[in-house]
Protein backbone atom coordinates (compact mmCIF):
# COMPACT_ATOMS: atom_id res chain seq x y z
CA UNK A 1 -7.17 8.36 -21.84
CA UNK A 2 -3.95 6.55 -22.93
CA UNK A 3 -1.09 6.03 -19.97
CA UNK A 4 2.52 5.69 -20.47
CA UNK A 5 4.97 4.88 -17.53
CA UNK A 6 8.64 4.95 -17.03
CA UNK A 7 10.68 4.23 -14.30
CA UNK A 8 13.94 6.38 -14.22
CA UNK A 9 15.53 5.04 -10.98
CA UNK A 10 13.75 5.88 -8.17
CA UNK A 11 11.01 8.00 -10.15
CA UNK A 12 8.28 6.91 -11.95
CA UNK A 13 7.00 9.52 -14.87
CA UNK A 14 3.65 9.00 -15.76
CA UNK A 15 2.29 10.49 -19.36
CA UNK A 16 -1.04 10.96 -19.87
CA UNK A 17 -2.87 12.00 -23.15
CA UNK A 18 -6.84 12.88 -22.91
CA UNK A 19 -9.48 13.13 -20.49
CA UNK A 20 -8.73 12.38 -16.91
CA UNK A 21 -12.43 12.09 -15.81
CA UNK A 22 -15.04 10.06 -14.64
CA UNK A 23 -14.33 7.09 -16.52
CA UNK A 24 -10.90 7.37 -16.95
CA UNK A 25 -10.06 7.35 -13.36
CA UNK A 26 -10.12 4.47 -11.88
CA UNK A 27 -7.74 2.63 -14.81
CA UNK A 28 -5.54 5.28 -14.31
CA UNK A 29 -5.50 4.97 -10.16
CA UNK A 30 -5.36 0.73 -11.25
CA UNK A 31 -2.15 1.18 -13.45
CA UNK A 32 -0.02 3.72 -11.53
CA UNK A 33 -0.91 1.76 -8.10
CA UNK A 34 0.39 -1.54 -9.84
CA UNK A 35 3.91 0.31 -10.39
CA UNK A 36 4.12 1.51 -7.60
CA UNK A 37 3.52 -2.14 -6.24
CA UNK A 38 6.20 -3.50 -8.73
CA UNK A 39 8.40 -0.94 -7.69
CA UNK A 40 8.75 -0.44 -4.27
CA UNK A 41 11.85 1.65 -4.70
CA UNK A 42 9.79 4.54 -6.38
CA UNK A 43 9.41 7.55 -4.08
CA UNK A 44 9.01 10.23 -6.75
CA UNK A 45 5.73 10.37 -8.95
CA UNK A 46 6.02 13.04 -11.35
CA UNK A 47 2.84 13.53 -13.84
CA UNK A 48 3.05 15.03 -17.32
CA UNK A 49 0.33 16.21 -18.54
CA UNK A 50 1.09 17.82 -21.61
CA UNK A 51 -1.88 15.80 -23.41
CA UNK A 52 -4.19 16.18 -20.77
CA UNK A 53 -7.30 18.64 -22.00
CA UNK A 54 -9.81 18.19 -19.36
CA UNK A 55 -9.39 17.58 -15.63
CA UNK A 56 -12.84 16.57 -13.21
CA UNK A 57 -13.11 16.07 -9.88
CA UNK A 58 -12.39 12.44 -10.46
CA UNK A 59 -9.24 13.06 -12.04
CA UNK A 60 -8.44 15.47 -8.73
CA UNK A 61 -9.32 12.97 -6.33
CA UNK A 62 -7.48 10.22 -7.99
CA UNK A 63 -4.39 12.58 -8.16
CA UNK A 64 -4.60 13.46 -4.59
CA UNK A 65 -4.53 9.76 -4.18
CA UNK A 66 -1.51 8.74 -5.51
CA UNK A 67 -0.20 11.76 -4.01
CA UNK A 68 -0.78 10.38 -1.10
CA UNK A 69 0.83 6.82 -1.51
CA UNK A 70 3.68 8.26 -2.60
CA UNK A 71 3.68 10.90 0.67
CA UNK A 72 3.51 7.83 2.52
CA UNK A 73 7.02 6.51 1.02
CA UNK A 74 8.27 9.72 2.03
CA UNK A 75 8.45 10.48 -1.51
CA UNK A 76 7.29 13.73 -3.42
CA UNK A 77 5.61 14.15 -6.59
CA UNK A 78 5.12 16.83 -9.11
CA UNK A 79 3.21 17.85 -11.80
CA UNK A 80 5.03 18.81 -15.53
CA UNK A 81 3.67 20.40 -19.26
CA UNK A 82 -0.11 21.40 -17.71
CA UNK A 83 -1.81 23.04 -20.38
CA UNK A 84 -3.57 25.96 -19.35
CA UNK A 85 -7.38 25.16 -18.86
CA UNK A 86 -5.91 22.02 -16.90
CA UNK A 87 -3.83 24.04 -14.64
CA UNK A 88 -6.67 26.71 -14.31
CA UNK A 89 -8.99 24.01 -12.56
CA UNK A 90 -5.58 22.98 -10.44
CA UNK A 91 -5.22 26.69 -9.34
CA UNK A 92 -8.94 26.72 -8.36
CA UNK A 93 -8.79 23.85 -6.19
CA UNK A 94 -5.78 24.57 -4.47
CA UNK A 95 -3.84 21.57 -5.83
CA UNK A 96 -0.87 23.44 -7.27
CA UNK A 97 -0.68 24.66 -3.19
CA UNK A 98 -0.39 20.54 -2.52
CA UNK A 99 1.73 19.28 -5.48
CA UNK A 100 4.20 21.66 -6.83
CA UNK A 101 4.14 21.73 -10.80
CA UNK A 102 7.43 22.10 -13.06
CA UNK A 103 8.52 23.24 -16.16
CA UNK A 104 10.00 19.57 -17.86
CA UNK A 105 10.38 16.18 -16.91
CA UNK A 106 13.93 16.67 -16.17
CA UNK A 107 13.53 18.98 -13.51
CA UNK A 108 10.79 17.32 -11.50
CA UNK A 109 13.06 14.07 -11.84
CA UNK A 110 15.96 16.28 -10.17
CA UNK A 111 13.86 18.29 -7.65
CA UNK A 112 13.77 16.72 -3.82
């Protein structure tokens, strides 16, 4: 898994190319929690997955997790670019019903 992050104001975009699995996890959960840290401003999370192939239940609960910290600023977050056998184990899990997904960057940056 490679991890790129950008703050944009109070938003921090998060891209993600690979697996988000098992054993990427918990480096992923370790880098975005450290910006959010750094930046205590941030109160939108928005995810783009465009690169992202394969999704486990590691990769859901660590998603559900930062979803949560940022909840917890009163913040939202959103998911952007999910490829379709990604967003066909998000639909099965419910987690589109949780975090809403968009169609760019742009717009989840926008969205309240």
């Amino acid at each position: 898994m490679k991890l790129q992050l950008e703050k944009i104001g109070r938003t921090l975009v998060a891209r993600i190319s690979g697996e988000l699995d098992l054993e990427s996890a918990p480096l992923f959960r370790e880098k975005i929690d450290e910006a959010l840290l750094e930046y205590e401003m941030i109160n939108r999370l928005v995810l783009n997955l465009a690169e992202v192939d394969f999704v486990d239940s590691s990769g859901l609960g660590v998603i559900l997790g930062r979803y949560k910290k940022i909840r917890s600023r009163m913040g939202s977050m959103f998911l952007v670019n999910v490829n379709p056998s990604v967003a066909k184990v998000f639909e099965l899990s419910g987690l589109f019903k949780i975090i809403p997904a968009k169609d760019s960057e742009q717009e989840a940056i926008q969205s309240s």
